[in-house]
C-alpha atoms as a PDB file:
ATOM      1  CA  UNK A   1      94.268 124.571  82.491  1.00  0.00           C
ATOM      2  CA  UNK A   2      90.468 125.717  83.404  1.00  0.00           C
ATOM      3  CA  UNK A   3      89.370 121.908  84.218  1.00  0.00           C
ATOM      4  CA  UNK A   4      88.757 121.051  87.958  1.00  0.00           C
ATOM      5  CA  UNK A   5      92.074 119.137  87.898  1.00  0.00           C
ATOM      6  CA  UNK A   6      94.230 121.718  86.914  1.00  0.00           C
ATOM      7  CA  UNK A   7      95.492 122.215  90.169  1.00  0.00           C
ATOM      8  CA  UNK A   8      96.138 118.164  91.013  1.00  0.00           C
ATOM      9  CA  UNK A   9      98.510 118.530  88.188  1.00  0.00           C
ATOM     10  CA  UNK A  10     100.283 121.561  88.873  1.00  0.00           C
ATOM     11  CA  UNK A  11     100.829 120.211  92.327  1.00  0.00           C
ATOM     12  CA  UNK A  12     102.396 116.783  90.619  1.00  0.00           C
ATOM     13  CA  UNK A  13     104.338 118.888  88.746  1.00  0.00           C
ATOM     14  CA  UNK A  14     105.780 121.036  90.924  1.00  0.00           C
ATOM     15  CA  UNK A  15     106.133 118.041  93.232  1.00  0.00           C
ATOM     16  CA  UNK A  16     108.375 115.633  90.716  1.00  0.00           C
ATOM     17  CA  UNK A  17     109.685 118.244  88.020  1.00  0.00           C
ATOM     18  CA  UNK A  18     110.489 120.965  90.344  1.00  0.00           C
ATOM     19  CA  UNK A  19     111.175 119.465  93.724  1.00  0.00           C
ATOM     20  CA  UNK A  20     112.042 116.444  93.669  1.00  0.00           C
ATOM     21  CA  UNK A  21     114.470 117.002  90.781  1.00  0.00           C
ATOM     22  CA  UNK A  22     115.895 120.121  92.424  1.00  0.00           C
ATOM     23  CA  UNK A  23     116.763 117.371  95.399  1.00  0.00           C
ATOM     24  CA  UNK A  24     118.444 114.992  93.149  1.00  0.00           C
ATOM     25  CA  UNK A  25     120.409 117.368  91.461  1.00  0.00           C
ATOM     26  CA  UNK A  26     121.712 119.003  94.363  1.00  0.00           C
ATOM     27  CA  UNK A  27     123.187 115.694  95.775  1.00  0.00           C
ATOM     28  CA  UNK A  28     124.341 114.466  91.989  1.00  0.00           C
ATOM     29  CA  UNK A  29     126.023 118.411  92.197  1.00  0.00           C
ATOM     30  CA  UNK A  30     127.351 117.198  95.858  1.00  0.00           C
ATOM     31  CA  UNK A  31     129.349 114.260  94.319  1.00  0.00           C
ATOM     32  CA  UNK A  32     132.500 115.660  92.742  1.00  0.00           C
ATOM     33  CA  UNK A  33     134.924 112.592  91.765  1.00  0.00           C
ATOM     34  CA  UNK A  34     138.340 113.076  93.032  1.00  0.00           C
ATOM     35  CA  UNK A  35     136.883 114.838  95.644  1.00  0.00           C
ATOM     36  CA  UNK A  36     139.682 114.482  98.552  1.00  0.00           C
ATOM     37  CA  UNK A  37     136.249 114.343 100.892  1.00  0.00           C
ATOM     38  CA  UNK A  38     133.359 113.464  99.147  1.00  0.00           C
ATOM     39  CA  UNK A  39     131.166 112.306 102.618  1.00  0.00           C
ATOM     40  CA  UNK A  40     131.849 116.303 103.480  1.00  0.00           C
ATOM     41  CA  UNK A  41     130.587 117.680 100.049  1.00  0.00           C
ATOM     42  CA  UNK A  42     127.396 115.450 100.440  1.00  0.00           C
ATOM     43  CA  UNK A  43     126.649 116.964 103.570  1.00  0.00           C
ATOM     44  CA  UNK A  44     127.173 120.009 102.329  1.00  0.00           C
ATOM     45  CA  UNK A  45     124.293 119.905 100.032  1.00  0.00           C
ATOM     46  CA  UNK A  46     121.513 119.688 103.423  1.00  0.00           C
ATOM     47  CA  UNK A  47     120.906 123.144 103.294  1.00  0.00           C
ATOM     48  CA  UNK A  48     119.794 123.124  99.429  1.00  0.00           C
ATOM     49  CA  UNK A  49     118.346 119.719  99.924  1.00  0.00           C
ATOM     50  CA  UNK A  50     116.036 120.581 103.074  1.00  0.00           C
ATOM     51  CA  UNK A  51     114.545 124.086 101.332  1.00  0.00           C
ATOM     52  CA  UNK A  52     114.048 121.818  98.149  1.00  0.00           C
ATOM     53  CA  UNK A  53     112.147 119.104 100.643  1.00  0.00           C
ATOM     54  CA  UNK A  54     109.970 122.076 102.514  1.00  0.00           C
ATOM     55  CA  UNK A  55     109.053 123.149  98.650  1.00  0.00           C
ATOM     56  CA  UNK A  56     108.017 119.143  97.977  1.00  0.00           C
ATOM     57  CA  UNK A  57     105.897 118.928 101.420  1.00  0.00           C
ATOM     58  CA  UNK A  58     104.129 122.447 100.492  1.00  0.00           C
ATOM     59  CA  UNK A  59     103.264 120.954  97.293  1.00  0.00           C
ATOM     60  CA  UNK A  60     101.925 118.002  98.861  1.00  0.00           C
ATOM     61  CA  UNK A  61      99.975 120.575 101.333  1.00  0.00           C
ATOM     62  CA  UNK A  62      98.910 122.497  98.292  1.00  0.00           C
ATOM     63  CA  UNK A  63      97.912 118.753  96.652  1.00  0.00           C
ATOM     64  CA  UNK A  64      95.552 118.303  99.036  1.00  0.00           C
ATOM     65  CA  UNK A  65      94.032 121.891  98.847  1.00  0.00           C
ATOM     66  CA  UNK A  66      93.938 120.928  94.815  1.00  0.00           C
ATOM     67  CA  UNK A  67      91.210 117.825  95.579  1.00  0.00           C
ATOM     68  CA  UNK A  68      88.859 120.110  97.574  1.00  0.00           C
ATOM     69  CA  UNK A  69      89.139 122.901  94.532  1.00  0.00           C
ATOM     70  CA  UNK A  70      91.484 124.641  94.908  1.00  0.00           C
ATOM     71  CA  UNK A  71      93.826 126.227  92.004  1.00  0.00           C
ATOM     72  CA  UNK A  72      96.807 124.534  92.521  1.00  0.00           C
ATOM     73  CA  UNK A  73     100.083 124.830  94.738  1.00  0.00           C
ATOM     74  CA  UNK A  74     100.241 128.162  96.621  1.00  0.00           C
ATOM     75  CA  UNK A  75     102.770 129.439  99.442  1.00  0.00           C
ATOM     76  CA  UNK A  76      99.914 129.284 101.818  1.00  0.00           C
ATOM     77  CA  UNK A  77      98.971 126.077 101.872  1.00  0.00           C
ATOM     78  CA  UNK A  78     100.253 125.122 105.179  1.00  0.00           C
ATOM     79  CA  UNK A  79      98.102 127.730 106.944  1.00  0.00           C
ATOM     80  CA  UNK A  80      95.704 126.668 104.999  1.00  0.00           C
ATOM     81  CA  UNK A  81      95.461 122.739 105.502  1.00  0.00           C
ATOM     82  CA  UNK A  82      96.649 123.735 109.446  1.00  0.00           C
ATOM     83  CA  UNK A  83      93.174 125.135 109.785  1.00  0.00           C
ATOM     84  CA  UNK A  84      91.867 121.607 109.035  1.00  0.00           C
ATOM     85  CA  UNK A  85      90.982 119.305 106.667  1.00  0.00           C
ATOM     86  CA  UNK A  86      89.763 120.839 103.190  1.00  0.00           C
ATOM     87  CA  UNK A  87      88.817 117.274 101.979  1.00  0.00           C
ATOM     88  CA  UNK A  88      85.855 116.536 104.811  1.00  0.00           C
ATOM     89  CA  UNK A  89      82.781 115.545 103.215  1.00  0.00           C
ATOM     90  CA  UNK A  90      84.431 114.065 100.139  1.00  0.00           C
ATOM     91  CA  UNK A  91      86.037 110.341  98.829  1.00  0.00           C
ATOM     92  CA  UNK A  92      89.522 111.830 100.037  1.00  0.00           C
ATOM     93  CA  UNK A  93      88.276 112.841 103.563  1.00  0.00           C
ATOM     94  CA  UNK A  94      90.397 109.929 105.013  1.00  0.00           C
ATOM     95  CA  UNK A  95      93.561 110.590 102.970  1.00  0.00           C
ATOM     96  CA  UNK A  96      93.303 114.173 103.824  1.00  0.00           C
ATOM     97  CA  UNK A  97      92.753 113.362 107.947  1.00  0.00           C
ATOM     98  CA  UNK A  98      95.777 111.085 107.766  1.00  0.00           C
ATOM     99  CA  UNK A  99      98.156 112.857 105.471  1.00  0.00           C
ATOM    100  CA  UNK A 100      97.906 116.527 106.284  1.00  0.00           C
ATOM    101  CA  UNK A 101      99.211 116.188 110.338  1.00  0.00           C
ATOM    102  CA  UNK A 102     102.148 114.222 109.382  1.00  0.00           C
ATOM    103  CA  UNK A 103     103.008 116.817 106.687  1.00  0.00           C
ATOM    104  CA  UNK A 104     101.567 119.824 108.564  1.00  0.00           C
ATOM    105  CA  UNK A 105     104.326 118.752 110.969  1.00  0.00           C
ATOM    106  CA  UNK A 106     107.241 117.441 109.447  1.00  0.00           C
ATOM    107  CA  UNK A 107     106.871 121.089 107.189  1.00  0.00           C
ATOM    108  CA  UNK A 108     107.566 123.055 110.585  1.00  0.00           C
ATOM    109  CA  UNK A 109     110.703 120.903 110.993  1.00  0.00           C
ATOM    110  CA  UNK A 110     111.662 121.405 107.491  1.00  0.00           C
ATOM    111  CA  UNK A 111     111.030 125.663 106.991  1.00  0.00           C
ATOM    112  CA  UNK A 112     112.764 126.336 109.910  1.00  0.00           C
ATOM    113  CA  UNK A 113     115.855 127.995 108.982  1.00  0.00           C
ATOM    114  CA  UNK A 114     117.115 128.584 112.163  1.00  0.00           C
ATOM    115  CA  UNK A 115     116.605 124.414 112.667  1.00  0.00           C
ATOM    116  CA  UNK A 116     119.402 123.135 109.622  1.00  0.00           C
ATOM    117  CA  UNK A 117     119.058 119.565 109.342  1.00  0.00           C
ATOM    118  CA  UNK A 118     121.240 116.375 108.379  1.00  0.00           C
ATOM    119  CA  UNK A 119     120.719 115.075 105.321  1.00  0.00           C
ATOM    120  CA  UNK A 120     119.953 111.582 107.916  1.00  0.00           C
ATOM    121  CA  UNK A 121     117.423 113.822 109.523  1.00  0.00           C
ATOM    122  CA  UNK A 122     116.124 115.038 106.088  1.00  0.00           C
ATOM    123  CA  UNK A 123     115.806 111.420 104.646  1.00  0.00           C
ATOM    124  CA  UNK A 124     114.027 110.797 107.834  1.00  0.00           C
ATOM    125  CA  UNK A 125     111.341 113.319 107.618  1.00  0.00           C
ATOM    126  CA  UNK A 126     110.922 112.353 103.622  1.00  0.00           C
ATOM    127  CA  UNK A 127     110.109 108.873 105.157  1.00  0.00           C
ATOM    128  CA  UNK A 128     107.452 109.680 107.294  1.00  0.00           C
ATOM    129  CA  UNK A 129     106.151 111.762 104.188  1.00  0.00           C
ATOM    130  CA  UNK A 130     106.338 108.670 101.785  1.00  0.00           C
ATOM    131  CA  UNK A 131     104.904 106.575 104.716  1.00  0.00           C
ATOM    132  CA  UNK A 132     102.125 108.790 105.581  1.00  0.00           C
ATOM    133  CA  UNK A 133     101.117 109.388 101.713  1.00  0.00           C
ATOM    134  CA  UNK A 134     101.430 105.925 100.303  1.00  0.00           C
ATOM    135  CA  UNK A 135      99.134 105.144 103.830  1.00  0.00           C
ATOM    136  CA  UNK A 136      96.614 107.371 103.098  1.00  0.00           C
ATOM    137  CA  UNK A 137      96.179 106.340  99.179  1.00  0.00           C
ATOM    138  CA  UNK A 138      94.638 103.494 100.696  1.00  0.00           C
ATOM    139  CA  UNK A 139      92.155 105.357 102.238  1.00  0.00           C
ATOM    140  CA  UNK A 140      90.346 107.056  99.529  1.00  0.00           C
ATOM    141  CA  UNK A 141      86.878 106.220  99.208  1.00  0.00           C
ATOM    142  CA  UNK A 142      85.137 105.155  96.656  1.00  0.00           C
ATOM    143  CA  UNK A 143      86.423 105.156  92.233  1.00  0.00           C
ATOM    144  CA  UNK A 144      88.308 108.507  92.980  1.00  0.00           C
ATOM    145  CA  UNK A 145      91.376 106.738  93.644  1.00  0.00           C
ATOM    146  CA  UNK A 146      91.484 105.047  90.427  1.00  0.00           C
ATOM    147  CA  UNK A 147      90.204 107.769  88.588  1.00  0.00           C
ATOM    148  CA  UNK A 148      92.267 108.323  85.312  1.00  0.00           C
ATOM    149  CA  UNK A 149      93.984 111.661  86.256  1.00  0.00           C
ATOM    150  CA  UNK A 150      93.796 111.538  90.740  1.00  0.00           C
ATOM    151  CA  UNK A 151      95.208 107.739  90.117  1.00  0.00           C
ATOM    152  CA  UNK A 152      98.503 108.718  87.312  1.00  0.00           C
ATOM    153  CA  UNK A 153      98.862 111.499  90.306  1.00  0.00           C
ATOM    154  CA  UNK A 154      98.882 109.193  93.220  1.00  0.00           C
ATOM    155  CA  UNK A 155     100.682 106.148  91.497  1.00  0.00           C
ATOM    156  CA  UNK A 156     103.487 108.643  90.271  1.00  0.00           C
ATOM    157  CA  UNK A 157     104.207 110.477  93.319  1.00  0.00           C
ATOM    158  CA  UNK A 158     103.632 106.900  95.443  1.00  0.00           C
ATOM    159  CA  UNK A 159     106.868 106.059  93.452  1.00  0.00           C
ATOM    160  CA  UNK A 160     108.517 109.548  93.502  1.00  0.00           C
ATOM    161  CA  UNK A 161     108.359 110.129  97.305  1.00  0.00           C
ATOM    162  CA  UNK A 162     109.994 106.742  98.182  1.00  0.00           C
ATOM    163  CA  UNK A 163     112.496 107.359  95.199  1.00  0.00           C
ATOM    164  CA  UNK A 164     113.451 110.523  96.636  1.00  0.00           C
ATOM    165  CA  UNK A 165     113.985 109.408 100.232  1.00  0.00           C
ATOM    166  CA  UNK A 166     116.110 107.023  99.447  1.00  0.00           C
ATOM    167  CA  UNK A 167     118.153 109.076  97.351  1.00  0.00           C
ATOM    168  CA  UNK A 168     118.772 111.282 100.362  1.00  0.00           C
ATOM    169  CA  UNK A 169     119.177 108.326 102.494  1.00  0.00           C
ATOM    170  CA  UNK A 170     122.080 107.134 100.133  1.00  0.00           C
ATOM    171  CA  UNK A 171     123.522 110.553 100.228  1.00  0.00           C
ATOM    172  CA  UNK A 172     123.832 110.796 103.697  1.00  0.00           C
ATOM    173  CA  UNK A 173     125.914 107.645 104.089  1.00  0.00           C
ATOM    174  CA  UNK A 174     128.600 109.977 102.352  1.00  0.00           C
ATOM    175  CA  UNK A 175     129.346 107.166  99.919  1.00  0.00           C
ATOM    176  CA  UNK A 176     128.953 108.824  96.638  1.00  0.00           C
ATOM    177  CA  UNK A 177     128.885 105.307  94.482  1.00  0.00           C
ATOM    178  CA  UNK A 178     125.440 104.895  96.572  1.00  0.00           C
ATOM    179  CA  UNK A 179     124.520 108.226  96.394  1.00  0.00           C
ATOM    180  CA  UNK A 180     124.988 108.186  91.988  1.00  0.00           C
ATOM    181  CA  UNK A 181     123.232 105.119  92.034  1.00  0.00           C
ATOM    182  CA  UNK A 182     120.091 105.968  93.780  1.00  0.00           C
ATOM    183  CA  UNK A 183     119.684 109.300  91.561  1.00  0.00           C
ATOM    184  CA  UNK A 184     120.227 107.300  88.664  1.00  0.00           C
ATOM    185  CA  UNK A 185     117.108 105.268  89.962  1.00  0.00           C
ATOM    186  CA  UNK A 186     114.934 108.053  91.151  1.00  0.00           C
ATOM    187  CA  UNK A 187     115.119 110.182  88.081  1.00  0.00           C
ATOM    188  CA  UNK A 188     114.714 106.663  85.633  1.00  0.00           C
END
């Protein structure tokens, strides 16, 4: 707390402890054994899953905001990194100018609530997220990427986002062996 990183940490944690978590545990809650239908209890865990995946892509958005200064993960961060990017000028302008449409977007398709999605379409959109971020990670200029702290940040949530999207991808096959299996590997 009080260090100019503060806020790239918060935004890993709510990222992975909060969000991503909250995912896996509402698909591990989704597979009940016995279940006389267990593809239709999966699917009935989109709704929780897709708020939980608008909550991870806001605290991507709010990731970003953290590099150029800001205090951490906020509820306005898509308005915010809408307006354009925060990181111009810096080592992260290129990860900012390729990161922040793809999640600028696939957040609108996400907080819709009138627009409930498949956990397929979900997995999807948590794709083009993982794509998009492990892209742009490439992209930073200069020693910031391996810098101690933004490096642990970007290796860990490299890992996390394609953990996650294949847990969701697993979960919307309806199989719950697969679906068990891949939240046993995401949260390892």
């Amino acid at each position: 707390a009080g260090t100019p990183l503060a806020g790239v940490v918060d935004c890993l944690d709510q990222a992975v402890v909060s969000d991503i978590l909250d995912i896996t545990d509402a698909i591990a809650l989704g597979v009940r054994p016995g279940s006389a239908n267990p593809a239709a209890q999966l699917a009935a865990t989109a709704a929780q899953v897709q708020a939980e995946a608008s909550d991870l892509v806001a605290d991507l958005q709010g990731l970003v905001l953290s590099l150029a200064g800001s205090s951490g993960c906020n509820a306005n961060a898509l308005a915010q990194t809408a307006a354009g990017n925060p990181l111009a000028g810096t080592q992260f302008a290129a990860f900012g100018s390729q990161l922040l449409p793809v999640l600028n977007s696939v957040q609108s398709q996400l907080s819709s609530p009138s627009n409930p999605l498949s956990l397929g379409q979900i997995s999807g959109l948590l794709g083009l997220v993982a794509q998009a971020f492990n892209g742009s990670t490439g992209l930073i200029a200069g020693p910031a990427a391996n810098a101690p702290v933004v490096g642990g940040v970007i290796s860990v949530l490299s890992q996390a986002l394609t953990d996650v999207q294949f847990t969701v991808a697993a979960a919307s096959t309806g199989n719950p062996t697969a679906a068990v299996k891949q939240v046993t590997t995401t949260v390892q």
